[in-house]
N, C-alpha and C. Protein backbone atom coordinates (compact mmCIF):
# COMPACT_ATOMS: atom_id res chain seq x y z
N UNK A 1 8.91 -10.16 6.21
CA UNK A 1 9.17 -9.09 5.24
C UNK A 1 10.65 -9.11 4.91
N UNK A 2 11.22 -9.20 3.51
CA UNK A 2 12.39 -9.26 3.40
C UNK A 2 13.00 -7.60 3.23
N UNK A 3 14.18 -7.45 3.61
CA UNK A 3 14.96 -6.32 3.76
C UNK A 3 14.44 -5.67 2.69
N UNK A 4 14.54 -4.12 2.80
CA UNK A 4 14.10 -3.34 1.46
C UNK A 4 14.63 -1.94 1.38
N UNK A 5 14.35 -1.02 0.97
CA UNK A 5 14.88 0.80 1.06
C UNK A 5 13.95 0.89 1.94
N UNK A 6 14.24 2.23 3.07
CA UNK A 6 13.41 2.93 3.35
C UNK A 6 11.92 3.24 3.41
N UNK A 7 12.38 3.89 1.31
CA UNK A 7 11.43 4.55 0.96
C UNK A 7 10.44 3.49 0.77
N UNK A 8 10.65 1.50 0.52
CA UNK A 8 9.75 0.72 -0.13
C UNK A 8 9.39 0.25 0.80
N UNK A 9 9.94 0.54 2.35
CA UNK A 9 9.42 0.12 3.37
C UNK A 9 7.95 0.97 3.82
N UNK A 10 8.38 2.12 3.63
CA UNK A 10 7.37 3.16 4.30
C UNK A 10 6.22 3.15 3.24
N UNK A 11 6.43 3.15 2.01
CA UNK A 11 5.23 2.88 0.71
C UNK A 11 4.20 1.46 1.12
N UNK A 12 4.89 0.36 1.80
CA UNK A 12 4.57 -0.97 1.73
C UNK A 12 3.71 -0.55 3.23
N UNK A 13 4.12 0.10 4.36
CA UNK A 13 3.61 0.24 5.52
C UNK A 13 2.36 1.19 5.50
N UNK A 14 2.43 2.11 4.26
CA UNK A 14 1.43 3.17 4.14
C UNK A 14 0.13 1.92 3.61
N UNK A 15 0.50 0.80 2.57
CA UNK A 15 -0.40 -0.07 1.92
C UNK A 15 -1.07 -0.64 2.80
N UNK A 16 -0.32 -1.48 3.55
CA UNK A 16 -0.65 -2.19 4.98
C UNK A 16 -1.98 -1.60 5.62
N UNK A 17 -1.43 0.09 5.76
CA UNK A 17 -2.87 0.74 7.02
C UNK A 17 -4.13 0.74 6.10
N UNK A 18 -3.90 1.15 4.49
CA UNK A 18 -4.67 1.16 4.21
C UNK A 18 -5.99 0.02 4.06
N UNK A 19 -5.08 -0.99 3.81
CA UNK A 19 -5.97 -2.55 3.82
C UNK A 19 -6.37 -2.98 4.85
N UNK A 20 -5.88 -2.10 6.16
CA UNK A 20 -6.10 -2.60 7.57
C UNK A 20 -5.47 -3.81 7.84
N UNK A 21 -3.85 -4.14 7.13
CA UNK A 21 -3.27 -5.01 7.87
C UNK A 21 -2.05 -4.62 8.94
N UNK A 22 -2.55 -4.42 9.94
CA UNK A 22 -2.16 -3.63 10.75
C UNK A 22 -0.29 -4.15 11.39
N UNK A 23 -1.00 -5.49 12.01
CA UNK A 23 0.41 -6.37 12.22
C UNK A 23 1.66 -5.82 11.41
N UNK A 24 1.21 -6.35 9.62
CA UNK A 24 2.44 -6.13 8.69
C UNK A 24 2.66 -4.67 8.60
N UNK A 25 1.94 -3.69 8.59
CA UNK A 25 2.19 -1.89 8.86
C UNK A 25 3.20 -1.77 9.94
N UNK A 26 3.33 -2.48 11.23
CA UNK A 26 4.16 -2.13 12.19
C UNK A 26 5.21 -2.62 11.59
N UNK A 27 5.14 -3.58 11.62
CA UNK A 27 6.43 -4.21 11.00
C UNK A 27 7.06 -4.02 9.72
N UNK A 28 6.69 -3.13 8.90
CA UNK A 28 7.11 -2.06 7.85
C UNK A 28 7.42 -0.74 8.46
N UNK A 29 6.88 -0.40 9.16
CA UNK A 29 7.38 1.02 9.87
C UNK A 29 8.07 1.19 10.86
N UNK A 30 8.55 -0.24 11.78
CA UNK A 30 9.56 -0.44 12.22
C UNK A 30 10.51 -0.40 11.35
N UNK A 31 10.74 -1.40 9.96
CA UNK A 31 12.00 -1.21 9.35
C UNK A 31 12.23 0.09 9.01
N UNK A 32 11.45 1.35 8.57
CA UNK A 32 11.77 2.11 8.28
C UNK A 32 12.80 2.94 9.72
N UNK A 33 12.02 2.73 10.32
CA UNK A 33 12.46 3.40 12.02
C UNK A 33 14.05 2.79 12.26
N UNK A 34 14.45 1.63 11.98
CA UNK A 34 15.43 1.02 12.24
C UNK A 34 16.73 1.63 11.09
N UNK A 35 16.14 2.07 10.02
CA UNK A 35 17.35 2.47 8.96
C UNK A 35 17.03 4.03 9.49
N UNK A 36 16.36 4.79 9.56
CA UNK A 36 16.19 6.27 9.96
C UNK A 36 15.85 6.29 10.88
N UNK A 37 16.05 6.32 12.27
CA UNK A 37 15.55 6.82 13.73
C UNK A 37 14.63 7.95 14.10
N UNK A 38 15.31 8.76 12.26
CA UNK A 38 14.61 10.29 12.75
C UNK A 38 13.23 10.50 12.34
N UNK A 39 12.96 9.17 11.34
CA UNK A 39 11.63 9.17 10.13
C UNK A 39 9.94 9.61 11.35
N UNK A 40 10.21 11.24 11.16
CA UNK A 40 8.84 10.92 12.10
C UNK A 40 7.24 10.51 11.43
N UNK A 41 7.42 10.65 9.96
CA UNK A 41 6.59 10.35 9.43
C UNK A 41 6.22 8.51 9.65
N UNK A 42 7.20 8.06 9.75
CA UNK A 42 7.26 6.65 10.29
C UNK A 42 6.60 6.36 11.60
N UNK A 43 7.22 7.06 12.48
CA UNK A 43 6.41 6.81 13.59
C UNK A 43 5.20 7.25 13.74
N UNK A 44 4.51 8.17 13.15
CA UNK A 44 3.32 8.53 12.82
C UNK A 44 2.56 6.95 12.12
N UNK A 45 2.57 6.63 11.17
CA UNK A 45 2.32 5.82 10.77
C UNK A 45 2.22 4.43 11.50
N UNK A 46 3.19 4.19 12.57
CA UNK A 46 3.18 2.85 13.35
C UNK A 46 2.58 3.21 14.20
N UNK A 47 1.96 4.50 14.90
CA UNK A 47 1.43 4.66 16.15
C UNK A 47 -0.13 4.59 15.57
N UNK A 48 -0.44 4.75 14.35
CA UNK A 48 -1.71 4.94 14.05
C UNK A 48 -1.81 3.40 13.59
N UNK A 49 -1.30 2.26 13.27
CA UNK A 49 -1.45 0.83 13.47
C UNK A 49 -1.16 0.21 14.70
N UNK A 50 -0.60 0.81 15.37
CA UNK A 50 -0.44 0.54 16.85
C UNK A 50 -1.51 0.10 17.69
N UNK A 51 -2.45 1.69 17.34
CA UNK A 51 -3.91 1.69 17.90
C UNK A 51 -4.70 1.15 17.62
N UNK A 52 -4.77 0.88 16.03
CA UNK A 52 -5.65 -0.34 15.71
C UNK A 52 -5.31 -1.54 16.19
N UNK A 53 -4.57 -1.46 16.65
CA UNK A 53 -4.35 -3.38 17.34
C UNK A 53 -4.38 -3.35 18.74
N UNK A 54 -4.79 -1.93 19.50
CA UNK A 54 -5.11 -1.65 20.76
C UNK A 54 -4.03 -1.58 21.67
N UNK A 55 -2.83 -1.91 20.52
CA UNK A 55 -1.58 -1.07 21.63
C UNK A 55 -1.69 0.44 21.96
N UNK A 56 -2.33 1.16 23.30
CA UNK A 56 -2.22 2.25 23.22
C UNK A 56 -1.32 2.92 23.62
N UNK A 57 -0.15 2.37 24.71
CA UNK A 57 0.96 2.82 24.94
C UNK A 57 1.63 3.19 24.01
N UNK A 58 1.95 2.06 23.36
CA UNK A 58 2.82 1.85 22.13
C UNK A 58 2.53 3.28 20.88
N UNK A 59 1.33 3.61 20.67
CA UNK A 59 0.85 4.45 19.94
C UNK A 59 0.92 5.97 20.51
N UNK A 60 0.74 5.90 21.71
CA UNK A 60 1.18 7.20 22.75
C UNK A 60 2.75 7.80 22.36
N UNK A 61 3.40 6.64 22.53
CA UNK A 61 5.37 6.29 22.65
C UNK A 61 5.45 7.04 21.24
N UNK A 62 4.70 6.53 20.27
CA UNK A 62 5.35 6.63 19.13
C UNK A 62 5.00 8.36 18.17
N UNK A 63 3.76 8.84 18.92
CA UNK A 63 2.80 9.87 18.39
C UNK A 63 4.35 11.25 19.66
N UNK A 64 4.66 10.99 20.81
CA UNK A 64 5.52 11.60 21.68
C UNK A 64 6.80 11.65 20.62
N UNK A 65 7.43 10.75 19.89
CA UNK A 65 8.31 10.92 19.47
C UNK A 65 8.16 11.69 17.84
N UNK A 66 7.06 11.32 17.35
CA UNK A 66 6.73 12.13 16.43
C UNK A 66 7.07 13.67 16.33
N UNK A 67 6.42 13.85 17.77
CA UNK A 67 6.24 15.40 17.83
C UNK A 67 7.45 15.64 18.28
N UNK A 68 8.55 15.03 18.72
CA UNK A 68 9.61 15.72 19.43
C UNK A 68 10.47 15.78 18.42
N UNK A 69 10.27 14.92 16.94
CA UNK A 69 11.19 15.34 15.60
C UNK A 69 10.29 16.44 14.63
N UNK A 70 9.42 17.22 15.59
CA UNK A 70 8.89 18.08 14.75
C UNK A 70 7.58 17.84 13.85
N UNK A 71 7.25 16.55 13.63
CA UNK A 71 5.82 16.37 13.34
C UNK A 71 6.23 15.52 12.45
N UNK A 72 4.59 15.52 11.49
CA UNK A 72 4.45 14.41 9.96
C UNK A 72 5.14 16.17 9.47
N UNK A 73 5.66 15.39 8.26
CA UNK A 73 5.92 16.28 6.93
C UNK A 73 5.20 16.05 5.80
N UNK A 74 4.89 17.37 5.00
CA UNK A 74 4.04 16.40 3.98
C UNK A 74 5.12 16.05 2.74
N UNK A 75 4.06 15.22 2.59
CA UNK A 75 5.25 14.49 1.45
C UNK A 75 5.43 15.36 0.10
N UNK A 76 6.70 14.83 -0.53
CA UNK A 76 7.12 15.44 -1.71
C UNK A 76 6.86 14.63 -2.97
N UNK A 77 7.75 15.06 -3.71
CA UNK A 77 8.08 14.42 -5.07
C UNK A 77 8.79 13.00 -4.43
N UNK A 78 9.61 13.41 -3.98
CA UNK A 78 10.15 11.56 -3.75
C UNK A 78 10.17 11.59 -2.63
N UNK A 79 9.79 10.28 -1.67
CA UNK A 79 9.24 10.02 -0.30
C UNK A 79 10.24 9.99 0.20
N UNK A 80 11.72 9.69 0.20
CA UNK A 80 12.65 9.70 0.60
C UNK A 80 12.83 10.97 1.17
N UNK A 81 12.63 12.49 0.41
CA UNK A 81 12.74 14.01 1.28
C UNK A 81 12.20 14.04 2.35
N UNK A 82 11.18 13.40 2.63
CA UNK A 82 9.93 13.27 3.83
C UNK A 82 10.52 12.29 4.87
N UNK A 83 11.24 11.58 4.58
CA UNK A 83 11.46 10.17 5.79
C UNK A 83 12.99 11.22 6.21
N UNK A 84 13.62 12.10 5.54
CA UNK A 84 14.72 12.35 6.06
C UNK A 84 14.87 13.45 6.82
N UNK A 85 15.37 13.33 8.37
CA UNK A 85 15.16 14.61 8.88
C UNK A 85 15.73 15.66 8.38
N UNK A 86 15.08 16.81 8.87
CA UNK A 86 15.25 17.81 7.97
C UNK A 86 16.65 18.51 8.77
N UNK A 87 17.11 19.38 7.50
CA UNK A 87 19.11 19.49 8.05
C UNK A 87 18.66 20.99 8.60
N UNK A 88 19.72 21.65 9.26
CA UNK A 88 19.45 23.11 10.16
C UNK A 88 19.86 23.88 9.38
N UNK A 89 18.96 25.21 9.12
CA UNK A 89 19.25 26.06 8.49
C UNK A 89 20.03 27.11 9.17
N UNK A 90 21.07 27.77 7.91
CA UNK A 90 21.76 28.62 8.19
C UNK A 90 23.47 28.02 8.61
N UNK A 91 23.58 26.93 8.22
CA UNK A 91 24.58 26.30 8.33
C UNK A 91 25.69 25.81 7.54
């Protein structure tokens, strides 16, 4: 997979689960994970191709970190609001 945004990583990784190519989904939702650490919608997404390839640790690891950035978000107008953690209010 050659380098890409974020947002064309996480679009390309959402394609992936859907076609059930699971391999290339991780490896799209890793890149996303690697430019945003915080993308929990990302790790949502790699833990649910994770499992399809019977990594269940791996899918455990990744569903734990999900929840500890607060969950999936649902998505917006541009996918980029959704991959970015969200800033603290009142600040």
């Amino acid at each position: 997979m050659t380098a890409q945004s974020p947002d064309s990583a996480y679009e390309q990784g959402l394609a992936y689960l859907k076609r059930a190519e699971y391999e290339a989904a991780v490896s799209a939702f890793t890149e996303v994970i690697r430019a945003i650490p915080k993308a929990a919608n990302a790790y949502a997404g790699r833990a649910l191709a994770s499992r399809s390839l019977g990594d269940e640790s791996g899918a455990i690891r990744d569903e734990q970190i999900t929840r500890e950035l607060g969950g999936v978000k649902p998505p917006r107008e541009e996918s980029w609001t959704f991959l970015t953690p969200p800033r603290p209010q009142g600040r």
